[in-house]
PDB file of N, CA and C in Angstrom:
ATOM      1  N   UNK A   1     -10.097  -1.673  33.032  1.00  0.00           N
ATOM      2  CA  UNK A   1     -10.423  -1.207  31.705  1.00  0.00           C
ATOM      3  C   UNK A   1     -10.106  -2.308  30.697  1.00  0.00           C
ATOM      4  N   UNK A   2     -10.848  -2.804  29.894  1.00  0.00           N
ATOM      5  CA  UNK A   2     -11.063  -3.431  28.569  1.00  0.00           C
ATOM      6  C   UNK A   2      -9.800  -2.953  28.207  1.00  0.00           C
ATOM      7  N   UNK A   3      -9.275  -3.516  26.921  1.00  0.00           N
ATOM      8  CA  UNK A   3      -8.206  -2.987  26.062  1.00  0.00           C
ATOM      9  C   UNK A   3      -8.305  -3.758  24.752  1.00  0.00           C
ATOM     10  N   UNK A   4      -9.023  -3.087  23.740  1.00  0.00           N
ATOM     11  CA  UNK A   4      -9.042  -3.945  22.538  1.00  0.00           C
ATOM     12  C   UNK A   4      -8.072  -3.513  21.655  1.00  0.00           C
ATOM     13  N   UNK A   5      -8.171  -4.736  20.689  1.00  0.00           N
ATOM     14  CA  UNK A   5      -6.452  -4.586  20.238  1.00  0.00           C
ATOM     15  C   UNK A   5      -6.658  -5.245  18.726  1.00  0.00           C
ATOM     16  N   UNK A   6      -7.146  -5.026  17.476  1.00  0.00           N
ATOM     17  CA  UNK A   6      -6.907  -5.484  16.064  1.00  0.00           C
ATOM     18  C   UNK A   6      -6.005  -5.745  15.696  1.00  0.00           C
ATOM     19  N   UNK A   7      -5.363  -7.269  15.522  1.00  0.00           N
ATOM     20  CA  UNK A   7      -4.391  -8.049  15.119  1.00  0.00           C
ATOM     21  C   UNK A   7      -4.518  -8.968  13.693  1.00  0.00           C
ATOM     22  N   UNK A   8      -3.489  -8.766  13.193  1.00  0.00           N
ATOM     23  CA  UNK A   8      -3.501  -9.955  12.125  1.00  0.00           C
ATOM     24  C   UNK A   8      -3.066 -11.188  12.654  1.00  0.00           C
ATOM     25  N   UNK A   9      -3.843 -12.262  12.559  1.00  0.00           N
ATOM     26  CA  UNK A   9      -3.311 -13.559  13.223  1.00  0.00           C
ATOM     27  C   UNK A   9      -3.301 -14.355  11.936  1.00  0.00           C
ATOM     28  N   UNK A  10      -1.508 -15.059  11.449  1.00  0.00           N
ATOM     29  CA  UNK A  10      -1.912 -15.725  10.160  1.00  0.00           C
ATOM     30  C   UNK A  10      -1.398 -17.032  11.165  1.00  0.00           C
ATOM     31  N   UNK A  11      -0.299 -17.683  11.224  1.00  0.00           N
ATOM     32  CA  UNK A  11      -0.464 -18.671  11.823  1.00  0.00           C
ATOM     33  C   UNK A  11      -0.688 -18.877  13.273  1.00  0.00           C
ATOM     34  N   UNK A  12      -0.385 -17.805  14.157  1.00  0.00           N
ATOM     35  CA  UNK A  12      -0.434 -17.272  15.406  1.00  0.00           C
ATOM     36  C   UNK A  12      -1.324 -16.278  15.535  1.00  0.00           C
ATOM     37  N   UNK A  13      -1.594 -16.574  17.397  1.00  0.00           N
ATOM     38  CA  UNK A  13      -2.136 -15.188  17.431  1.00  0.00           C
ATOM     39  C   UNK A  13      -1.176 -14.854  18.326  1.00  0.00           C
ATOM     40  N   UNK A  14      -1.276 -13.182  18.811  1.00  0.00           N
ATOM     41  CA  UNK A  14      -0.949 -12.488  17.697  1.00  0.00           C
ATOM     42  C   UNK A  14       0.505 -11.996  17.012  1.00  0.00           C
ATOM     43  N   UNK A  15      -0.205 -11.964  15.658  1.00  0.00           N
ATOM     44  CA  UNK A  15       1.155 -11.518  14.846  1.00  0.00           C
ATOM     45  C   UNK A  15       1.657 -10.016  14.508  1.00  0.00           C
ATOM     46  N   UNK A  16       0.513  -9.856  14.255  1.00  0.00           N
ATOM     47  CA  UNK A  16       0.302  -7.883  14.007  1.00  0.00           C
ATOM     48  C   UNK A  16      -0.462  -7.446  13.944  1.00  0.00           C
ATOM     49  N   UNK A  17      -0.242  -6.027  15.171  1.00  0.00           N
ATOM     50  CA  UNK A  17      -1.210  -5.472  15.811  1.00  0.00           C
ATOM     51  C   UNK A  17      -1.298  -4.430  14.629  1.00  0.00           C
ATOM     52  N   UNK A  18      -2.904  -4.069  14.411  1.00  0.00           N
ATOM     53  CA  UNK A  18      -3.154  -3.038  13.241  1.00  0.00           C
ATOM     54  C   UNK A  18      -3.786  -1.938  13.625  1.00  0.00           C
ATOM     55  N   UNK A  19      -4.616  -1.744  15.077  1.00  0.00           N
ATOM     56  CA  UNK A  19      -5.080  -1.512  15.517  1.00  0.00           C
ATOM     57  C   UNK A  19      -5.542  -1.231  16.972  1.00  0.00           C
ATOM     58  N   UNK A  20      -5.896  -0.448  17.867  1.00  0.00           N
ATOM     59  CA  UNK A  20      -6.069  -0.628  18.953  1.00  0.00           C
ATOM     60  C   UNK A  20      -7.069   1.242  19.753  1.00  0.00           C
ATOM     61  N   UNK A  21      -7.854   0.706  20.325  1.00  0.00           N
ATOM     62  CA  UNK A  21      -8.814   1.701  21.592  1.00  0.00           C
ATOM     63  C   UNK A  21      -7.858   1.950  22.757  1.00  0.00           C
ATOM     64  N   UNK A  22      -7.747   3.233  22.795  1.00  0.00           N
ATOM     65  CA  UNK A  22      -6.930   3.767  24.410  1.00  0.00           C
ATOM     66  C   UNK A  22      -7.258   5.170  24.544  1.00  0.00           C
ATOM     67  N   UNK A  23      -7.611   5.107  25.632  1.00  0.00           N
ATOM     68  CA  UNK A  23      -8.208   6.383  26.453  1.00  0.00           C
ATOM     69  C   UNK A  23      -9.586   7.118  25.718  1.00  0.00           C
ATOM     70  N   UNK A  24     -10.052   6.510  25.307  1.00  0.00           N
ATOM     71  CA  UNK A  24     -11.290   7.343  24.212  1.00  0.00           C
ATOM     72  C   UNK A  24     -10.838   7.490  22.989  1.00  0.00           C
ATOM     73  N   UNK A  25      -9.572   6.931  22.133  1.00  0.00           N
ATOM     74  CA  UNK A  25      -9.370   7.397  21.230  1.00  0.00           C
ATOM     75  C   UNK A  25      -8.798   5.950  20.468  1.00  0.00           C
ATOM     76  N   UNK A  26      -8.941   5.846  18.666  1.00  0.00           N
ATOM     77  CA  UNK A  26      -8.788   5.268  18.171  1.00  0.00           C
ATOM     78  C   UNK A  26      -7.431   4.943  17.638  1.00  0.00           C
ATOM     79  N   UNK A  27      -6.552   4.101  17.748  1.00  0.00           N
ATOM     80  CA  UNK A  27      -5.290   4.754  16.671  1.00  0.00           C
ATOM     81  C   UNK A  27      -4.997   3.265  16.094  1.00  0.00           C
ATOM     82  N   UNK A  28      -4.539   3.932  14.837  1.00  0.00           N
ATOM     83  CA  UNK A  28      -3.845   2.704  13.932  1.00  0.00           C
ATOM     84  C   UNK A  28      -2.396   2.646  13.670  1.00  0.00           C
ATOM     85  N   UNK A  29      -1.920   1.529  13.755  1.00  0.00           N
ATOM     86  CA  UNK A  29      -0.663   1.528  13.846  1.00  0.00           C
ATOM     87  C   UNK A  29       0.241   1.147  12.293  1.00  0.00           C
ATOM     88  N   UNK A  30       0.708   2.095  12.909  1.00  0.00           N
ATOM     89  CA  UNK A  30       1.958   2.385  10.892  1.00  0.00           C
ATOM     90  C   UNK A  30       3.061   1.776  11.043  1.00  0.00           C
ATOM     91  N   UNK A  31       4.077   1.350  12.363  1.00  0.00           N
ATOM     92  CA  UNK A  31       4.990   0.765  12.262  1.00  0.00           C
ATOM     93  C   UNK A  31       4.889  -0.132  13.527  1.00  0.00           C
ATOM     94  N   UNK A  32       5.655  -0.922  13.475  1.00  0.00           N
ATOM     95  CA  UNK A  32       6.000  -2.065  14.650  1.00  0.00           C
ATOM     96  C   UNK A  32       7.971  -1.778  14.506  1.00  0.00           C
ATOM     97  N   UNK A  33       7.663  -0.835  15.530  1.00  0.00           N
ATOM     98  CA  UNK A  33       9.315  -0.507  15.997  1.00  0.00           C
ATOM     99  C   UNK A  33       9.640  -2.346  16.677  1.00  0.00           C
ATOM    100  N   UNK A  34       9.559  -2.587  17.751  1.00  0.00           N
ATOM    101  CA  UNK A  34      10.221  -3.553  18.136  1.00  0.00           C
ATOM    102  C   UNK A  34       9.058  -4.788  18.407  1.00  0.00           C
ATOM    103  N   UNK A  35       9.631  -5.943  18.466  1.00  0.00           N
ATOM    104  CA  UNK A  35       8.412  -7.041  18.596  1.00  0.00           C
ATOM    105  C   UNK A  35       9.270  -7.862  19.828  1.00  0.00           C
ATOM    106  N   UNK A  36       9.176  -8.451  21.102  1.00  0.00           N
ATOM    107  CA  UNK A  36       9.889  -8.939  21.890  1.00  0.00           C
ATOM    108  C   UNK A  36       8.812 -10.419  22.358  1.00  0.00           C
ATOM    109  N   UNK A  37       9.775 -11.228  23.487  1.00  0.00           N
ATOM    110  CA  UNK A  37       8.640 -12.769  23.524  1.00  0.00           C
ATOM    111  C   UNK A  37       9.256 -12.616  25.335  1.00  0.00           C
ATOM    112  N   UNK A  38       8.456 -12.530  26.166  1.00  0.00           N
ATOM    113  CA  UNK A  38       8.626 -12.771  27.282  1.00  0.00           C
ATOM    114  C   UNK A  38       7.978 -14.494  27.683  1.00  0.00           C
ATOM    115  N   UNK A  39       8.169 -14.943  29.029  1.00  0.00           N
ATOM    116  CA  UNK A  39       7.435 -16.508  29.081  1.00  0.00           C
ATOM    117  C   UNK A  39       5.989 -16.066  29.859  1.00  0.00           C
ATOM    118  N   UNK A  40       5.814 -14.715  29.790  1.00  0.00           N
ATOM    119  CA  UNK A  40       4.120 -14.312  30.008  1.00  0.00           C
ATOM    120  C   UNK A  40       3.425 -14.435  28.500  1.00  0.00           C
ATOM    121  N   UNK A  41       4.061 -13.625  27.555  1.00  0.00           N
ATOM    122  CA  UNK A  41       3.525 -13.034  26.576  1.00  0.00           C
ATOM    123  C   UNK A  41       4.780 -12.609  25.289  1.00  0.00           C
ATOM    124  N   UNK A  42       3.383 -11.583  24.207  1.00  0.00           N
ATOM    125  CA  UNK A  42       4.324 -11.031  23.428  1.00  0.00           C
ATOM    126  C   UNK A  42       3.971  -9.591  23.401  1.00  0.00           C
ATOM    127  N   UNK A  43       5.243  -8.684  22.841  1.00  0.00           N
ATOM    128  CA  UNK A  43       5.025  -7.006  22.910  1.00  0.00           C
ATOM    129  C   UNK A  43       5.357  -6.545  21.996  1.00  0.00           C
ATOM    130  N   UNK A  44       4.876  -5.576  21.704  1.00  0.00           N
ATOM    131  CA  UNK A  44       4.864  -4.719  20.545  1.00  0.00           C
ATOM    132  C   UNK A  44       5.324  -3.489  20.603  1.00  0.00           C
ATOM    133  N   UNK A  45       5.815  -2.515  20.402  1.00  0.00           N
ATOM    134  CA  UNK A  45       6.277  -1.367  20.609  1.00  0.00           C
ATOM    135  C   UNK A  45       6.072  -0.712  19.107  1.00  0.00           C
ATOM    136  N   UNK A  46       4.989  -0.139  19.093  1.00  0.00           N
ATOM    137  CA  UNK A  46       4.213   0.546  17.946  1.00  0.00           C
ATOM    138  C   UNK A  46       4.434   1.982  17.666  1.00  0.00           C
ATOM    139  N   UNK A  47       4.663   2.562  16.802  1.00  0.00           N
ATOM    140  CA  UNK A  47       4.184   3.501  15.928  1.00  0.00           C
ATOM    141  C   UNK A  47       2.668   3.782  15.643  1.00  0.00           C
ATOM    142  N   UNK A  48       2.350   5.311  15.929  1.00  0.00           N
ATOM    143  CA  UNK A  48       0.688   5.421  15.317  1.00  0.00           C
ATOM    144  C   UNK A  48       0.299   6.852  15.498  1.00  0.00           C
ATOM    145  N   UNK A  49      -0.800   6.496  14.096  1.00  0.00           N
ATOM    146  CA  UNK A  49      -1.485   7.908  14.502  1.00  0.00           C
ATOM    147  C   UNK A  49      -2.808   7.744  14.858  1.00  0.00           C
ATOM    148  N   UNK A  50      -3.759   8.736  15.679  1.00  0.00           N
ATOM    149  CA  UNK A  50      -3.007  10.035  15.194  1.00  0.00           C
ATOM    150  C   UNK A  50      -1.851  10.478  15.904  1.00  0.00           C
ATOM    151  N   UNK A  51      -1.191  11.612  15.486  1.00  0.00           N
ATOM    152  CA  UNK A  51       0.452  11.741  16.115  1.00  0.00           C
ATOM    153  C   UNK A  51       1.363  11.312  15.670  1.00  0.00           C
ATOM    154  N   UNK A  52       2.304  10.997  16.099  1.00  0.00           N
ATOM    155  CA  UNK A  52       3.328   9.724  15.660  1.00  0.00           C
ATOM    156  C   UNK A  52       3.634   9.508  17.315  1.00  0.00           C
ATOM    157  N   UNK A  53       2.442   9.059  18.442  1.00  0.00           N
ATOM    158  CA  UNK A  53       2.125   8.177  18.950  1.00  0.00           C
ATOM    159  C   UNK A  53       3.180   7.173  19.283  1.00  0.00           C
ATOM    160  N   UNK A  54       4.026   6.174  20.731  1.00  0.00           N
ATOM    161  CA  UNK A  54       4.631   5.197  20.802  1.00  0.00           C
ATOM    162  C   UNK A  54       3.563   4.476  21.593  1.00  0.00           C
ATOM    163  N   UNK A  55       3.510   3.537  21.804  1.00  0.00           N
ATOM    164  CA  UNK A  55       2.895   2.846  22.837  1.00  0.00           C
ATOM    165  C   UNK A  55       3.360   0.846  22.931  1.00  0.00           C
ATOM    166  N   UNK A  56       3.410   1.063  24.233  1.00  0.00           N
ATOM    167  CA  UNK A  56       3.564  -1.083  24.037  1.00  0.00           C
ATOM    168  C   UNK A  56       2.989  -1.167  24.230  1.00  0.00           C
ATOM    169  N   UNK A  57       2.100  -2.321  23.042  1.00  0.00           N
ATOM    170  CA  UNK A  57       1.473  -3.032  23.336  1.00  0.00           C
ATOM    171  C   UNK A  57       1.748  -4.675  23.747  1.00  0.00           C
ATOM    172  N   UNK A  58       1.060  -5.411  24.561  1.00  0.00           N
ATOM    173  CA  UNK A  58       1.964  -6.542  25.352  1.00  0.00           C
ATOM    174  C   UNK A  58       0.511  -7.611  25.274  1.00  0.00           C
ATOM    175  N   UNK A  59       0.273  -8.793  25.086  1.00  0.00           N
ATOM    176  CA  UNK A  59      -0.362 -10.025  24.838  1.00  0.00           C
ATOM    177  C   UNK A  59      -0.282 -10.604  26.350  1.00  0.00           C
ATOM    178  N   UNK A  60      -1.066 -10.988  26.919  1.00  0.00           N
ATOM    179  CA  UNK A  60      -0.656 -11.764  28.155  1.00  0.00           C
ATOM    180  C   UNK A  60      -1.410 -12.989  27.823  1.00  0.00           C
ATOM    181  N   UNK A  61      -0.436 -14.546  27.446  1.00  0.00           N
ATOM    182  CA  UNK A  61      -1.243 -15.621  26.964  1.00  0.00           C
ATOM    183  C   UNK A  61      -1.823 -15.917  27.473  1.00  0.00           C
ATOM    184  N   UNK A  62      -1.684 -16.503  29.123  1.00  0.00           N
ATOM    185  CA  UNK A  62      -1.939 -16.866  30.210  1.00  0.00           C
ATOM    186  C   UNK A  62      -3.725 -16.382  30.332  1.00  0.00           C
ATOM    187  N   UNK A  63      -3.817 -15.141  30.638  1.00  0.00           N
ATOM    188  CA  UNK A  63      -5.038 -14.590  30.256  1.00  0.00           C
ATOM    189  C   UNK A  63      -5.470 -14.146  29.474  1.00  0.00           C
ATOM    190  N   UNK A  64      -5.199 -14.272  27.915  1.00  0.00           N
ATOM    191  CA  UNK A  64      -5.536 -13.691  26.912  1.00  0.00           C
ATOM    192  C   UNK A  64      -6.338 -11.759  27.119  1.00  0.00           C
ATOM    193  N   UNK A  65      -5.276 -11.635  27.590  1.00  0.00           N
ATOM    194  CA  UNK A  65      -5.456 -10.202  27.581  1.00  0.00           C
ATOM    195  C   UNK A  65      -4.771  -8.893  27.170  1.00  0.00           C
ATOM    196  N   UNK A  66      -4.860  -7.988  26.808  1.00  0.00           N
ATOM    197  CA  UNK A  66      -3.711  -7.221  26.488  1.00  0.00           C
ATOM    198  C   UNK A  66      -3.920  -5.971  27.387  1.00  0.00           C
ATOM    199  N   UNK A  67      -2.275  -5.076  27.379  1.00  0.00           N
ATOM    200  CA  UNK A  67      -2.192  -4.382  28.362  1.00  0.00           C
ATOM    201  C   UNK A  67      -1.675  -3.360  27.333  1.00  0.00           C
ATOM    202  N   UNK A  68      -2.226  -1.529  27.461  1.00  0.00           N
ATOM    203  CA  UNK A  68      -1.475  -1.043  26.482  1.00  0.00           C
ATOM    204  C   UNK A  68      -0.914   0.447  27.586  1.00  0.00           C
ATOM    205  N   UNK A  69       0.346   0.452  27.338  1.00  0.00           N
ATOM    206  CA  UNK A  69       1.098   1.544  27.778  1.00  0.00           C
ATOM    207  C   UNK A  69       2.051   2.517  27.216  1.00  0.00           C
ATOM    208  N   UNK A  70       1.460   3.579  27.359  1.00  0.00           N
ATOM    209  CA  UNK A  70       2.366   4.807  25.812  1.00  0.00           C
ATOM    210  C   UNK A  70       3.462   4.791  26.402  1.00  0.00           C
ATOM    211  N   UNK A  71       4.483   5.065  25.473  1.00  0.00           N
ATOM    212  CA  UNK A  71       6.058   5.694  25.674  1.00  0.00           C
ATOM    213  C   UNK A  71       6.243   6.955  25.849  1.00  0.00           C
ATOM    214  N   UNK A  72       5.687   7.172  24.464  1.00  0.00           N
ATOM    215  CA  UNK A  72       6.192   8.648  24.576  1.00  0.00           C
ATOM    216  C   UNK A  72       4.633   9.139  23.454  1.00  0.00           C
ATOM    217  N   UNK A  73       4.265  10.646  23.152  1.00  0.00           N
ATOM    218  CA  UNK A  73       3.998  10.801  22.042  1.00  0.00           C
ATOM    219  C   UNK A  73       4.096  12.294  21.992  1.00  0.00           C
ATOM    220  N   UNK A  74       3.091  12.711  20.645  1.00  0.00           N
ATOM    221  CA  UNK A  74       2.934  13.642  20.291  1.00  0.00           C
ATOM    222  C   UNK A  74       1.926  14.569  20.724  1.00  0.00           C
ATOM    223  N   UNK A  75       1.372  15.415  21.046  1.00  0.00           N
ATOM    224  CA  UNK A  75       0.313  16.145  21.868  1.00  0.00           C
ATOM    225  C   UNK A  75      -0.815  16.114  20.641  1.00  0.00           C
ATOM    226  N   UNK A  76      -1.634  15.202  21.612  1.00  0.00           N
ATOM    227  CA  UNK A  76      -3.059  15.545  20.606  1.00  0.00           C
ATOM    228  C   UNK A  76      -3.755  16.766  20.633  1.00  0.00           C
ATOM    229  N   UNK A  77      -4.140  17.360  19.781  1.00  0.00           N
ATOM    230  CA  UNK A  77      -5.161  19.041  19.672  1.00  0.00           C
ATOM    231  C   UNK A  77      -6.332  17.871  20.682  1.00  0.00           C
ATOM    232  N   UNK A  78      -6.975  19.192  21.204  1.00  0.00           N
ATOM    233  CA  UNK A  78      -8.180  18.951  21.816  1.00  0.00           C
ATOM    234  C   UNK A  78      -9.145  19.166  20.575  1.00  0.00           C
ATOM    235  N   UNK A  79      -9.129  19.134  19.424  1.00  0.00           N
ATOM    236  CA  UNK A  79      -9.594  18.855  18.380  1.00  0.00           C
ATOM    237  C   UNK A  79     -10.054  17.933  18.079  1.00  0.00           C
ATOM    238  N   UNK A  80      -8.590  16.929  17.843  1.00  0.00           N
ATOM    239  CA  UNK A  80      -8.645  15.256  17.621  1.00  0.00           C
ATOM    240  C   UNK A  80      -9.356  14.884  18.342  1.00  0.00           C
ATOM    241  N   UNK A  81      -9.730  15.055  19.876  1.00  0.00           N
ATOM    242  CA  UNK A  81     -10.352  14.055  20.701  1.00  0.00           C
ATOM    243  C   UNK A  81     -12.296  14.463  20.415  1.00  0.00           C
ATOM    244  N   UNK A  82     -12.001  15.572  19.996  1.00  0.00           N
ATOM    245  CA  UNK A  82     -13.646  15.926  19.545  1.00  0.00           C
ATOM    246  C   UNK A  82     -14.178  15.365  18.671  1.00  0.00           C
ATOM    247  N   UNK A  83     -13.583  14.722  17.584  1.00  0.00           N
ATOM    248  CA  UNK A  83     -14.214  14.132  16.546  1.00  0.00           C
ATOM    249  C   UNK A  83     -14.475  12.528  16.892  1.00  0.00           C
TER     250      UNK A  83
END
């Protein structure tokens, strides 16, 4: 699976993630709980809605790819996913 990921890149990429597609659904991200630097990559540990949503997101330089995996969240209505 693809994993796209809307970042602000001012002198780097990336710096902050604003954005990101997972599982059919859109979410934007409101906080950057933690930011970490492994010698693969960099990770993000985001805040988002809809919900209040966790998920890492992780940069892999090597392959310029990203990998996104929830923590924890909030139960989406089978609503949200209808629109």
């Amino acid at each position: 699976m693809t994993c796209k990921v809307e970042c602000y890149a001012g002198s780097s990429y990336p710096e902050k993630p604003r954005a990101f597609d997972w599982d059919g659904q859109h979410y934007i991200v409101e906080e950057i709980l933690n930011q970490y630097r492994t010698p693969e990559g960099i990770g993000f540990v985001v805040r988002c809605r809809p919900g209040e949503s966790i998920f890492t997101l992780f940069y892999e330089i090597s392959e310029e790819v990203w990998q996104i995996r929830p923590e924890s969240s909030v139960m989406i209505s089978e609503e949200s996913h209808q629109n």
